[in-house]
C-alpha atoms as a PDB file:
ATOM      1  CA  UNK A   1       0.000   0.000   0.000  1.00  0.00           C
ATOM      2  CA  UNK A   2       1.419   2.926  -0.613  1.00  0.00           C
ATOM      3  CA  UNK A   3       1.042   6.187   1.489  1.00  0.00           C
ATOM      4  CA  UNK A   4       2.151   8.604  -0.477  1.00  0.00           C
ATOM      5  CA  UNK A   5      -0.613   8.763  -3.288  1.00  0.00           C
ATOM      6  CA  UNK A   6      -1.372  12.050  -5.106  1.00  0.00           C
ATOM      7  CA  UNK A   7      -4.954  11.881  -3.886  1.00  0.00           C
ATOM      8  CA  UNK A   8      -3.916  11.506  -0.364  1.00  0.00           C
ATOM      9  CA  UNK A   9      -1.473  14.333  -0.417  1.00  0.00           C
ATOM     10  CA  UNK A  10      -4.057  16.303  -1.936  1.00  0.00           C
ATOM     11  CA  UNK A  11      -6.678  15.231   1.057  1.00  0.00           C
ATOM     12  CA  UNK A  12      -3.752  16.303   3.517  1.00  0.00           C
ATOM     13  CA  UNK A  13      -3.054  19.905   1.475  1.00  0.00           C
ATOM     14  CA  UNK A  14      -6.925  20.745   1.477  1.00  0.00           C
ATOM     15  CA  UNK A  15      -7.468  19.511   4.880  1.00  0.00           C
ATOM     16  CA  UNK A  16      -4.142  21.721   6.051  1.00  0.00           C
ATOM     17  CA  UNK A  17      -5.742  24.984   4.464  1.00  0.00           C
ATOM     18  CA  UNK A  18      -9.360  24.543   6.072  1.00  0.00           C
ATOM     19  CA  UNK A  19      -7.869  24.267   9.221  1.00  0.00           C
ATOM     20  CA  UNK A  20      -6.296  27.267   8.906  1.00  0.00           C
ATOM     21  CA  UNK A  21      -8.842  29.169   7.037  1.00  0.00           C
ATOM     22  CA  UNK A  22     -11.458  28.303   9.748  1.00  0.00           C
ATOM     23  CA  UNK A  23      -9.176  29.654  12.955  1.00  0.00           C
ATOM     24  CA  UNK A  24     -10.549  33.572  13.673  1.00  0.00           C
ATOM     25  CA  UNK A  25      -9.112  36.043  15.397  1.00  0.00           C
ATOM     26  CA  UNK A  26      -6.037  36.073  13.779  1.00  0.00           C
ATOM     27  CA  UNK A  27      -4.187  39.368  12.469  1.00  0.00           C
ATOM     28  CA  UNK A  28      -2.551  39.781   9.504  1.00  0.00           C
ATOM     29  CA  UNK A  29       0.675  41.785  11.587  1.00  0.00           C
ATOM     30  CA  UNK A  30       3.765  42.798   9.683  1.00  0.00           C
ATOM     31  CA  UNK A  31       5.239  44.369  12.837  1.00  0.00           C
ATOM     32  CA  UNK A  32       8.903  43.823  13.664  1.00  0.00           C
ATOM     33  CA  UNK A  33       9.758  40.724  15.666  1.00  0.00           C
ATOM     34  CA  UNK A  34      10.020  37.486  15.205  1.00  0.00           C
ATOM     35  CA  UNK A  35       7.713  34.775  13.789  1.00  0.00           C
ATOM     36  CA  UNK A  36       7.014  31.224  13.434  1.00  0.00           C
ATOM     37  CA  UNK A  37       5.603  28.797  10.692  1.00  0.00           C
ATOM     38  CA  UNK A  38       6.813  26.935   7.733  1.00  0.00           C
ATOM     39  CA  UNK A  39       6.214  25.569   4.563  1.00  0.00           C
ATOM     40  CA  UNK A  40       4.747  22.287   3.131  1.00  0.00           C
ATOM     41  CA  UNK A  41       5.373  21.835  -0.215  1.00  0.00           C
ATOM     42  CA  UNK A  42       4.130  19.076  -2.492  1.00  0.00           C
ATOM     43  CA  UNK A  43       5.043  17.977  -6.339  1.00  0.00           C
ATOM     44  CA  UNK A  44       3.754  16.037  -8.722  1.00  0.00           C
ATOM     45  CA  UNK A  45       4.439  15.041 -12.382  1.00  0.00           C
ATOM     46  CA  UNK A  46       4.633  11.785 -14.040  1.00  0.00           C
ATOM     47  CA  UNK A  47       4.354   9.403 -11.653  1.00  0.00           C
ATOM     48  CA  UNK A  48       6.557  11.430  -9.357  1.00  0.00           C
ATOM     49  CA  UNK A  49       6.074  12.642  -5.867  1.00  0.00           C
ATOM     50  CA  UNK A  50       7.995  14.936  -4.073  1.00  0.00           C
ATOM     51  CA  UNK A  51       6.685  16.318  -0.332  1.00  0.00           C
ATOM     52  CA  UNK A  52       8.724  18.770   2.112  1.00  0.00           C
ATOM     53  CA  UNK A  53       7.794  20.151   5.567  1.00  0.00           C
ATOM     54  CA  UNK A  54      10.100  22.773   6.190  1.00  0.00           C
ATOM     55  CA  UNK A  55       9.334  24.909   9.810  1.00  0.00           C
ATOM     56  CA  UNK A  56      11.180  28.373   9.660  1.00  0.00           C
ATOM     57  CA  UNK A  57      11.570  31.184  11.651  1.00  0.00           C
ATOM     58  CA  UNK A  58      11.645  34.904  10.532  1.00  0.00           C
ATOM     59  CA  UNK A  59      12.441  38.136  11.904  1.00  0.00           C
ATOM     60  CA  UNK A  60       9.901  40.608  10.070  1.00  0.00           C
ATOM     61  CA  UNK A  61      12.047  43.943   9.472  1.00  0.00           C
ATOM     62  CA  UNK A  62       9.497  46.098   8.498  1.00  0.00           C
ATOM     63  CA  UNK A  63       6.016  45.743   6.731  1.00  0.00           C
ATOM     64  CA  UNK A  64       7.869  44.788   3.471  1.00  0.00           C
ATOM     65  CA  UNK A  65      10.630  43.098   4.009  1.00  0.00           C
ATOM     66  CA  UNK A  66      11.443  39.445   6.174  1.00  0.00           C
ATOM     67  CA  UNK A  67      13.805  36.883   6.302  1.00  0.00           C
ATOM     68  CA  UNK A  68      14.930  33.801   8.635  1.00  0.00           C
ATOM     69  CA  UNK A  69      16.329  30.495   8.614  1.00  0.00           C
ATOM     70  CA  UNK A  70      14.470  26.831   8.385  1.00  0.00           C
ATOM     71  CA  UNK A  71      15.116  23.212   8.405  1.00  0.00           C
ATOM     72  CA  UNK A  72      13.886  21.042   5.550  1.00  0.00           C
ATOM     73  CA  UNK A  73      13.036  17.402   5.258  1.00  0.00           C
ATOM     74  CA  UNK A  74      11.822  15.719   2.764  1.00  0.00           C
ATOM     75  CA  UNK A  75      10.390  12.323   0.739  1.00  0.00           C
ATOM     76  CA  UNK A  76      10.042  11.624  -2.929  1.00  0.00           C
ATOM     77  CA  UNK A  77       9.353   8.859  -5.124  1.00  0.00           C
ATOM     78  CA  UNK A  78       9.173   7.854  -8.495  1.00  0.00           C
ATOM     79  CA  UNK A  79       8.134   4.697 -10.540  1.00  0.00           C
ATOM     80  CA  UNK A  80       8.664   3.943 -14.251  1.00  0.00           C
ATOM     81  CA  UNK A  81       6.838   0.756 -15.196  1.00  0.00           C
ATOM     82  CA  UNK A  82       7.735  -0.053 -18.774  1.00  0.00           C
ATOM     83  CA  UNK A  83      11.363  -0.090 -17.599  1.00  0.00           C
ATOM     84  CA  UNK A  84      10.941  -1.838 -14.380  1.00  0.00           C
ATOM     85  CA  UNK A  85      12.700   1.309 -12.418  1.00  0.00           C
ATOM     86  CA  UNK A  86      11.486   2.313  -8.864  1.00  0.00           C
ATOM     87  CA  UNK A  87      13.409   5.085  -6.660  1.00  0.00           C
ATOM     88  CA  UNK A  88      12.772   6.578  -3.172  1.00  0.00           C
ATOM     89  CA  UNK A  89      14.466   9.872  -1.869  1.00  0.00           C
ATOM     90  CA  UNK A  90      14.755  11.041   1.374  1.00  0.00           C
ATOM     91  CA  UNK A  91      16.522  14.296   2.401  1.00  0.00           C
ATOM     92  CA  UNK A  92      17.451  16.765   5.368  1.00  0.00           C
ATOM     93  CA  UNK A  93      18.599  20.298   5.275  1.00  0.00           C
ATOM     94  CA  UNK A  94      18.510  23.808   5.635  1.00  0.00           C
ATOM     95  CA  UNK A  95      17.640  26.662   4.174  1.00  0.00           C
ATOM     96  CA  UNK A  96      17.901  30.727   4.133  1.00  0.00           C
ATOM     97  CA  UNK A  97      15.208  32.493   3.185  1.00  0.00           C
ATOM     98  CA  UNK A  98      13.883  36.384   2.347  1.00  0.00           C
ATOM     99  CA  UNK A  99      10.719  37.548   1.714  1.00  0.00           C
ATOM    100  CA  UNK A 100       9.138  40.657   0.432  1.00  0.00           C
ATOM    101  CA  UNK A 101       5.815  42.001   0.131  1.00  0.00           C
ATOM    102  CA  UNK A 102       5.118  44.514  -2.186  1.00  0.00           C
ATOM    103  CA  UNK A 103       1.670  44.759  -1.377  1.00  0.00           C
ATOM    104  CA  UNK A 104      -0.216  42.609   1.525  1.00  0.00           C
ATOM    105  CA  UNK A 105      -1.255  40.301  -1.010  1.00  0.00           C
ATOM    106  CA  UNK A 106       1.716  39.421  -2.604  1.00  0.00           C
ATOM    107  CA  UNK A 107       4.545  37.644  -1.303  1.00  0.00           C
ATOM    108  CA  UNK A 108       7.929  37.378  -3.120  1.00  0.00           C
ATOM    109  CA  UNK A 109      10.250  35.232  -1.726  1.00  0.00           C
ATOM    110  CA  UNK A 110      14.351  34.078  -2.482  1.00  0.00           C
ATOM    111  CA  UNK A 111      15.276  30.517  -0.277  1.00  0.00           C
ATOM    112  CA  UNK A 112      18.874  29.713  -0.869  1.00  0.00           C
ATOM    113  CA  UNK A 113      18.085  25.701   0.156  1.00  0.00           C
ATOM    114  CA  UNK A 114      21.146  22.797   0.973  1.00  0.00           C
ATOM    115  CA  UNK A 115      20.234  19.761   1.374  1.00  0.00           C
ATOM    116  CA  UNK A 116      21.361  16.030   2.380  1.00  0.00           C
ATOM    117  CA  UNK A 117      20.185  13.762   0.283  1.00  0.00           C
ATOM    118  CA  UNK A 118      19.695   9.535   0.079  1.00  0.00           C
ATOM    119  CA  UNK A 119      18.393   8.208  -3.067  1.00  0.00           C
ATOM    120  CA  UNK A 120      17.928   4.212  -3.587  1.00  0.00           C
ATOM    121  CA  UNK A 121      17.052   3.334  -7.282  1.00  0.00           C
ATOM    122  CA  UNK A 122      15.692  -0.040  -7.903  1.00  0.00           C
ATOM    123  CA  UNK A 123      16.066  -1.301 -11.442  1.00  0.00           C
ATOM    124  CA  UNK A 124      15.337  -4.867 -13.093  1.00  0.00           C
ATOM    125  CA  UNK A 125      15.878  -6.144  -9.675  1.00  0.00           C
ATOM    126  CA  UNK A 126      19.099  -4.512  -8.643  1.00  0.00           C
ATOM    127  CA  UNK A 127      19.183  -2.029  -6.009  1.00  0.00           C
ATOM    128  CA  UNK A 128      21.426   0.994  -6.136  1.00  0.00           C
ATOM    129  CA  UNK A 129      22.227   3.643  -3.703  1.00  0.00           C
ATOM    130  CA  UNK A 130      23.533   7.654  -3.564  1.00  0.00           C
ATOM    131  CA  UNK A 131      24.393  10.084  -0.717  1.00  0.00           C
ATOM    132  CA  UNK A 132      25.019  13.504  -1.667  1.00  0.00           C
ATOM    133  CA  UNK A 133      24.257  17.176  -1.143  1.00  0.00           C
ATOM    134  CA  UNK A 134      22.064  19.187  -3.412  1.00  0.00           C
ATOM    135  CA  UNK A 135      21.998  22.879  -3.403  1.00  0.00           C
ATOM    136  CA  UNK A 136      18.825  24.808  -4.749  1.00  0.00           C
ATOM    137  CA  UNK A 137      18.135  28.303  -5.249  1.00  0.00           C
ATOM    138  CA  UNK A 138      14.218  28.971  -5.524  1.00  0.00           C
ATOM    139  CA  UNK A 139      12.691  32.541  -6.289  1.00  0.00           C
ATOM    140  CA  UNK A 140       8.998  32.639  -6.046  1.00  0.00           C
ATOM    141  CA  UNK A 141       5.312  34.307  -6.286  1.00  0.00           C
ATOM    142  CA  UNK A 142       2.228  33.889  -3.987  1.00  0.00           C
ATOM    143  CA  UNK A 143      -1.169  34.872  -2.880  1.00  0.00           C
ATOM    144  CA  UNK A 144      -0.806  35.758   1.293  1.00  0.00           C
ATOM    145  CA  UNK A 145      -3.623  36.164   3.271  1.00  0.00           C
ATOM    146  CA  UNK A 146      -3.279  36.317   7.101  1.00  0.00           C
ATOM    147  CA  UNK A 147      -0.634  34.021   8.057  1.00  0.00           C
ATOM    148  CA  UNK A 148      -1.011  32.301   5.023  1.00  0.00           C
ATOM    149  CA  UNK A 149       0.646  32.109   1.749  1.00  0.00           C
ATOM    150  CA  UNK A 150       0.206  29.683  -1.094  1.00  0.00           C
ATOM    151  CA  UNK A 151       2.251  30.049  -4.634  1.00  0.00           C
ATOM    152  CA  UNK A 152       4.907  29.144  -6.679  1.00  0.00           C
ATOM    153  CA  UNK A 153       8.603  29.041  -6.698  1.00  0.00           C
ATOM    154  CA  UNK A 154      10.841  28.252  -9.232  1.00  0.00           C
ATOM    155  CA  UNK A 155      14.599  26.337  -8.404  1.00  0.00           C
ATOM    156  CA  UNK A 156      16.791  28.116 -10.964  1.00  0.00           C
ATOM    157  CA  UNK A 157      19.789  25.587  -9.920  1.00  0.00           C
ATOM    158  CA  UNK A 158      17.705  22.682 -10.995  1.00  0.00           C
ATOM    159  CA  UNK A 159      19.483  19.596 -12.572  1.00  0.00           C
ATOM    160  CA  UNK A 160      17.100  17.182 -13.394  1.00  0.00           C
ATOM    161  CA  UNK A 161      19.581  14.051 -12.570  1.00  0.00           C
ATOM    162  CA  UNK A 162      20.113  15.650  -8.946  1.00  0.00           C
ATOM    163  CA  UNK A 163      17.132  17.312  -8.001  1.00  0.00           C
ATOM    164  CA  UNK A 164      15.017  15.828  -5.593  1.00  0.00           C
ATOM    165  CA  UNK A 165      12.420  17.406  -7.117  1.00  0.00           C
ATOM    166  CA  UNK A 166      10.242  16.722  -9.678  1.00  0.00           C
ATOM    167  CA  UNK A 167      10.329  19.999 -11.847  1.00  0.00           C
ATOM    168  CA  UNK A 168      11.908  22.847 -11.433  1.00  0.00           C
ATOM    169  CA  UNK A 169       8.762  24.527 -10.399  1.00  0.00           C
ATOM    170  CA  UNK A 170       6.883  23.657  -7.064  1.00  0.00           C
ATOM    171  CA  UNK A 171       3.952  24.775  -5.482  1.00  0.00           C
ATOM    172  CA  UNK A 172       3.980  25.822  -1.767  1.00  0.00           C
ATOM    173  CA  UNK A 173       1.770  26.696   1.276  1.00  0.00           C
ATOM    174  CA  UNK A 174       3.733  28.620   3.975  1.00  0.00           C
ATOM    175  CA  UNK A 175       2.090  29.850   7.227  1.00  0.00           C
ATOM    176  CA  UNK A 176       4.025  32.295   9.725  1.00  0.00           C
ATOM    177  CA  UNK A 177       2.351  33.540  12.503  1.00  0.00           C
END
């Protein structure tokens, strides 16, 4: 059985922003200090799935301008059935990130991202393994509301033999509060 199905990541993602979208009371605060929150992140393409929960902290400068520190980890898997290929990723890192806000709706965001990375790659039977670190350098675009933000960010050090993602574009949801 596997636990990691695009439906059931969807189930989790919708689930994630109803809880948040039901809480009251909240205030959407772009006063100095520090705050709390993360990212989840989910891919998918051909018969690829990549997932990261990443929790951050950032110290809000002013009403435009943030920026912080996070840890990342990470799962991805991919299956190719006409060539009998089947690999699983897992990976741990950190990552520096900035973010600025134009206007309260928009969020543009820089992560500089390095991460730890163990790949296994069945194929035909055999089973083959790789440890390595992968850098990534995402810039990206999305709608904030409250402590929420959900967009788009785009990995302009992708390498599609390296990557432990998908595509070099991923959709996020990142909540700071």
């Amino acid at each position: 059985m596997k636990v990691f199905t695009p439906q059931n990541i969807l189930v989790l993602t919708l689930l994630f922003l109803v809880f948040f979208s039901l809480q009251k009371g909240y205030s959407q605060s772009d006063e100095p200090g520090i705050k709390f929150g993360g990212s989840l992140n989910v891919g998918f393409t051909n018969n690829r799935l990549n997932i990261a929960i990443a929790p951050a902290a950032i110290y809000q400068f002013n009403e435009w301008f943030g920026g912080g520190v996070g840890l990342n980890f990470g799962y991805s898997s991919f299956e190719n059935d006409a060539l009998n290929q089947e690999s699983t990723s897992t990976n741990y890192g950190g990552s520096v990130i900035t973010l600025f806000s134009p206007f309260p709706e928009l969020q543009l965001s820089a992560e500089f991202e390095e991460m730890g990375v163990s790949r296994t790659t069945k194929i035909a039977g055999e089973k083959f393994t790789d440890d390595y670190w992968y850098p990534a350098l995402f810039v990206g675009a999305g709608y904030r509301t409250g402590p929420v933000s959900v967009g788009l960010r785009y990995d302009l050090l992708y390498d599609d033999q390296k990557s432990i993602y998908g595509s070099a574009y991923a959709p996020f949801v990142r909540v700071f509060f």
